[in-house]
Protein backbone atom coordinates (compact mmCIF):
# COMPACT_ATOMS: atom_id res chain seq x y z
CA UNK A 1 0.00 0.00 0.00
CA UNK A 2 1.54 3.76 -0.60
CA UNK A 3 1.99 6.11 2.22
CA UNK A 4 -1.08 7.54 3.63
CA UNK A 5 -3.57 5.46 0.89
CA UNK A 6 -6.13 3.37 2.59
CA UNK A 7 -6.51 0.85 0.22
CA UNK A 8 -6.14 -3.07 0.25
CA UNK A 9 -2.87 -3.64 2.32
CA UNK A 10 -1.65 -7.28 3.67
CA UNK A 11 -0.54 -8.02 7.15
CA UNK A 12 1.06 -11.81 8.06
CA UNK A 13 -0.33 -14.49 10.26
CA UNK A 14 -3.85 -13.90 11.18
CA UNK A 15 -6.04 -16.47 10.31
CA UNK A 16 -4.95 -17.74 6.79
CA UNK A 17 -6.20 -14.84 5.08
CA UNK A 18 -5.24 -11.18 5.60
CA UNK A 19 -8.25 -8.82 6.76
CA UNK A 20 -6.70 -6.30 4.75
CA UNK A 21 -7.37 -8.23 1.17
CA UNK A 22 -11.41 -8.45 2.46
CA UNK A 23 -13.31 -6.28 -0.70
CA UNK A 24 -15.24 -3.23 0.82
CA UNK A 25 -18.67 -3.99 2.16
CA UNK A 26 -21.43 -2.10 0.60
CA UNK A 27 -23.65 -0.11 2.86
CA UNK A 28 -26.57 2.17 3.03
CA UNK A 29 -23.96 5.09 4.18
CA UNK A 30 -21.24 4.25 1.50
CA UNK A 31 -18.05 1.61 0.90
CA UNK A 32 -16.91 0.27 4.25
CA UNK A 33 -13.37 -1.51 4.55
CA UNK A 34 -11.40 -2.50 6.98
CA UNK A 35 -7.74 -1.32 6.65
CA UNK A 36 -4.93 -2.79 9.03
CA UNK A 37 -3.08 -0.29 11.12
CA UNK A 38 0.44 1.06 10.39
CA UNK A 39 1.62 2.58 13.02
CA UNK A 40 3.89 5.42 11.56
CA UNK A 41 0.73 6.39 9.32
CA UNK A 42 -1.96 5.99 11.79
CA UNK A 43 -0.79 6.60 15.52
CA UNK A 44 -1.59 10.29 15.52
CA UNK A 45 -5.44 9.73 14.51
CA UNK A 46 -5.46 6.81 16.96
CA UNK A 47 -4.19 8.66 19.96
CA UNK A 48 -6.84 11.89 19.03
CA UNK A 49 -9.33 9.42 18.85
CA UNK A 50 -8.68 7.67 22.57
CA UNK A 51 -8.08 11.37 24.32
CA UNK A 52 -11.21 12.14 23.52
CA UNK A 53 -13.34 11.77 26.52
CA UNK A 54 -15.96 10.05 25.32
CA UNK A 55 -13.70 7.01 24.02
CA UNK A 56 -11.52 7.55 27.00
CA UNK A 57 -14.46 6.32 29.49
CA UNK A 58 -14.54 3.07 27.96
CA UNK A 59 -11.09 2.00 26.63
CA UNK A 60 -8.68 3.57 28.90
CA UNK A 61 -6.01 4.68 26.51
CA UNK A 62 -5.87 8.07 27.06
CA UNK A 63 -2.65 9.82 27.24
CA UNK A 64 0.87 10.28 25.49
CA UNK A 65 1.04 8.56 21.65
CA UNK A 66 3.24 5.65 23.88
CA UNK A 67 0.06 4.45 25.59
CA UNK A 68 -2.18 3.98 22.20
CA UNK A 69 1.50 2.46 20.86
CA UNK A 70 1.64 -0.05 22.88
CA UNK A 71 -1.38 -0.76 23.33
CA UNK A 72 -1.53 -1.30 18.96
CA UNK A 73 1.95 -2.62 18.50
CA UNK A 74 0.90 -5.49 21.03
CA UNK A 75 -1.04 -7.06 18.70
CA UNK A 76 0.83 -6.31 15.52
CA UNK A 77 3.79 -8.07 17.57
CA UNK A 78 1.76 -10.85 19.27
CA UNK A 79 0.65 -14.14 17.69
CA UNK A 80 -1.72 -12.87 14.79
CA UNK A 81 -4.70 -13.68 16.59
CA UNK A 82 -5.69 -9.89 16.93
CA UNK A 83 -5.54 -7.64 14.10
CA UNK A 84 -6.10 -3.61 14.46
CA UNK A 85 -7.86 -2.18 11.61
CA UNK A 86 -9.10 1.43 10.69
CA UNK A 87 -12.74 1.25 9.62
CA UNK A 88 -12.64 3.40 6.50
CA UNK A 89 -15.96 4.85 5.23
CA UNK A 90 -15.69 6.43 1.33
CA UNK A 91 -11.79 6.22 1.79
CA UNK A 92 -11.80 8.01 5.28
CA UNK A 93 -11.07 6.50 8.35
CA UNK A 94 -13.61 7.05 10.72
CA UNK A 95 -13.27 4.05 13.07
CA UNK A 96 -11.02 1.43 15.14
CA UNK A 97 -11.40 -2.19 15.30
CA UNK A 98 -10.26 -5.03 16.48
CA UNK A 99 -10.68 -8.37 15.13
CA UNK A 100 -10.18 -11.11 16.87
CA UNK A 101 -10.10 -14.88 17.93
CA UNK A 102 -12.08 -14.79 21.32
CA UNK A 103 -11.49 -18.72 21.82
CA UNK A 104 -8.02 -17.70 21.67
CA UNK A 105 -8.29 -14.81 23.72
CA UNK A 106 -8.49 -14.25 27.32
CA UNK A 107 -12.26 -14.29 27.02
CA UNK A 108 -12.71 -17.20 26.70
CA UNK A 109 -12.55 -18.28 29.82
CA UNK A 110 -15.52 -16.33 31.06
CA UNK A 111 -18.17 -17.31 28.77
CA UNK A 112 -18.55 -21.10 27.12
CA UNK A 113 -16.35 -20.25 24.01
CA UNK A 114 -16.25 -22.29 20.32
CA UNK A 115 -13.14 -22.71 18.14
CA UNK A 116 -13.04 -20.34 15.72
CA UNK A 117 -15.50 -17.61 17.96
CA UNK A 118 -14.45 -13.99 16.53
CA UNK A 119 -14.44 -11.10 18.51
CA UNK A 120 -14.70 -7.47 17.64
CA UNK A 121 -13.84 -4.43 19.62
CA UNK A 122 -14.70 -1.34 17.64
CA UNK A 123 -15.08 2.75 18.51
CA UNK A 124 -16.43 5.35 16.44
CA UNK A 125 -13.35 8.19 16.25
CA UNK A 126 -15.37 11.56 15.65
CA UNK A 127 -17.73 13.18 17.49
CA UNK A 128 -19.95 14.12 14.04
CA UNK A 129 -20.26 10.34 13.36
CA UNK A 130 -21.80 9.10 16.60
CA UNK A 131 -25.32 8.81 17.57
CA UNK A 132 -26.98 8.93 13.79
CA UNK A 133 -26.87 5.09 13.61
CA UNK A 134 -23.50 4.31 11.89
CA UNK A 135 -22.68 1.96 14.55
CA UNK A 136 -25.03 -0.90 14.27
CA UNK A 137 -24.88 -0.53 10.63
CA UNK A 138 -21.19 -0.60 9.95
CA UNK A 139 -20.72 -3.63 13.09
CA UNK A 140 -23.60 -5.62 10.86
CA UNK A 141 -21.29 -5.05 7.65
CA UNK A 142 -17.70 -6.32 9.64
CA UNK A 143 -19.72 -9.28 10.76
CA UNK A 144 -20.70 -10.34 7.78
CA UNK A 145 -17.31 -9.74 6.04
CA UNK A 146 -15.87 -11.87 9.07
CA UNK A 147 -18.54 -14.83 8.14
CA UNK A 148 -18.07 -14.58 5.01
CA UNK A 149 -14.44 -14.94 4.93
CA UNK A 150 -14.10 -17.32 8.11
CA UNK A 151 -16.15 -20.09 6.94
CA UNK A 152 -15.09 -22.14 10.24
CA UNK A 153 -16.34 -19.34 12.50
CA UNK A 154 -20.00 -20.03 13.79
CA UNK A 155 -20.51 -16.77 15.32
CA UNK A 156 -19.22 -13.27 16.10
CA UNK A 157 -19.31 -12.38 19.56
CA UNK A 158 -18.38 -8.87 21.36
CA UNK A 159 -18.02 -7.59 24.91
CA UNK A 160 -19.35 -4.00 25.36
CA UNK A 161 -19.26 -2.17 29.13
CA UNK A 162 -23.07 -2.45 30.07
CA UNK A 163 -22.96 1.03 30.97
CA UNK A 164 -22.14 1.77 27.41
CA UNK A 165 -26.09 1.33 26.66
CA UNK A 166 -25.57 3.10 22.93
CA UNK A 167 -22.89 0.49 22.23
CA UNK A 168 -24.86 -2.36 23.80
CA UNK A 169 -27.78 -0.57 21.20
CA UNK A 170 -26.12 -0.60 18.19
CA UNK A 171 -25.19 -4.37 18.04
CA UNK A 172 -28.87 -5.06 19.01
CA UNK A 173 -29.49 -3.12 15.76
CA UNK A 174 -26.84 -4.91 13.62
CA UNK A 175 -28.61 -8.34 14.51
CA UNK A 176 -26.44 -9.46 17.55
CA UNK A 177 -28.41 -11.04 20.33
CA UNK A 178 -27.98 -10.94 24.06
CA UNK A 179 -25.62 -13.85 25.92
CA UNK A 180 -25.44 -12.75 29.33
CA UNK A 181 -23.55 -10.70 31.57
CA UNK A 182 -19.87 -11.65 32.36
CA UNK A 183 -17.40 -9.68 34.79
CA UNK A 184 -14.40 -8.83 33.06
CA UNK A 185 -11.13 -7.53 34.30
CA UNK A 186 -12.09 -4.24 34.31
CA UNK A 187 -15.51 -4.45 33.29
CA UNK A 188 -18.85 -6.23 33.31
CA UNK A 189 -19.50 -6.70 29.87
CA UNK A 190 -22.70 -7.64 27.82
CA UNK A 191 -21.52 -10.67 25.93
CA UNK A 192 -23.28 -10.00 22.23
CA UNK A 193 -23.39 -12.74 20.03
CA UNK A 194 -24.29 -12.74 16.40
CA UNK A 195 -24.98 -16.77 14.99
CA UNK A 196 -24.42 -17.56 11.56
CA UNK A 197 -27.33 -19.81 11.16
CA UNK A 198 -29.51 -16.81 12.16
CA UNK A 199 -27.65 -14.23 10.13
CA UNK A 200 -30.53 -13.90 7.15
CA UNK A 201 -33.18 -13.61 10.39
CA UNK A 202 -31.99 -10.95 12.12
């Protein structure tokens, strides 16, 4: 990929295939793709994006660019079972995710996990594109990229705060259902879970 395009770009070892050769997902509010981080390129969006308060509350990376650095860098150093993406609406990036293996993850071992179970961690950067309904539309669209390109994977899962009610909202919206409530480190969480063989229901 060239310097500062946010096109398709490749990243090793996730799970076989490289969330950054996924096609865009068509949506009511434009082209939505999923672009793996760079560090060099993206950091200083990243970092404006977790000082804001409103992010801040819920993922706890405000500060310095070292705190959102290593808090990126662990994954893109770690075993390929998390990859950090920039959600990229119309060729701007608008959003952070997170995709990941929850059976491989810490997770797992507070709710009855499957092989293959992929999380997602996700926050909306700017102020201007929360709270008109972009969130449960563009967390329907990543979920179905991830089942369509992870056959194996039954179901997409997620683990919101459950004071973060317009989170907890928005994957309601995008067809995820209710699991239960599970105390985190940290957190208690509202364990979402969106099932494959429901996907066409809901």
């Amino acid at each position: 990929m060239a310097d500062g395009a946010y096109g398709t770009a490749v990243v090793d070892g996730a799970y076989g295939e490289d969330v950054g050769d996924w096609a865009p997902a068509p949506t009511p509010v434009g082209a939505f793709r999923l672009v793996p981080v760079r560090v060099e390129r993206d950091l200083p969006l990243l970092v404006r994006w977790m000082n804001d308060p409103a992010v801040a509350a819920f993922w706890e990376l405000a500060g310095p660019a070292a705190v959102t650095e290593r808090h990126v860098r662990a994954q893109l150093d770690g075993d390929g079972h998390s990859v950090p993406c920039l959600g990229v609406l119309d060729g701007t990036p608008m959003s952070y995710w997170e995709i990941y293996r929850a059976d491989l993850d810490p997770l797992a071992r507070h709710y009855p996990a499957r092989p293959d179970d992929t999380g997602v961690h996700l926050l909306i950067g700017g102020p201007a594109d929360r709270g008109r309904g972009l969130g449960g539309t563009l967390i329907r669209a990543v979920a179905d990229l991830v089942l369509d390109h992870r056959p194996a994977c039954t179901r997409v899962v997620a683990e919101p705060d459950v004071r973060n009610t317009p989170s907890v909202a928005a994957f309601l919206t995008a067809g995820f259902r209710f699991g239960a409530e599970v105390d985190l480190p940290g957190k208690r969480a509202a364990l979402m879970v969106r099932d494959r063989p429901l996907r066409a229901l809901l």
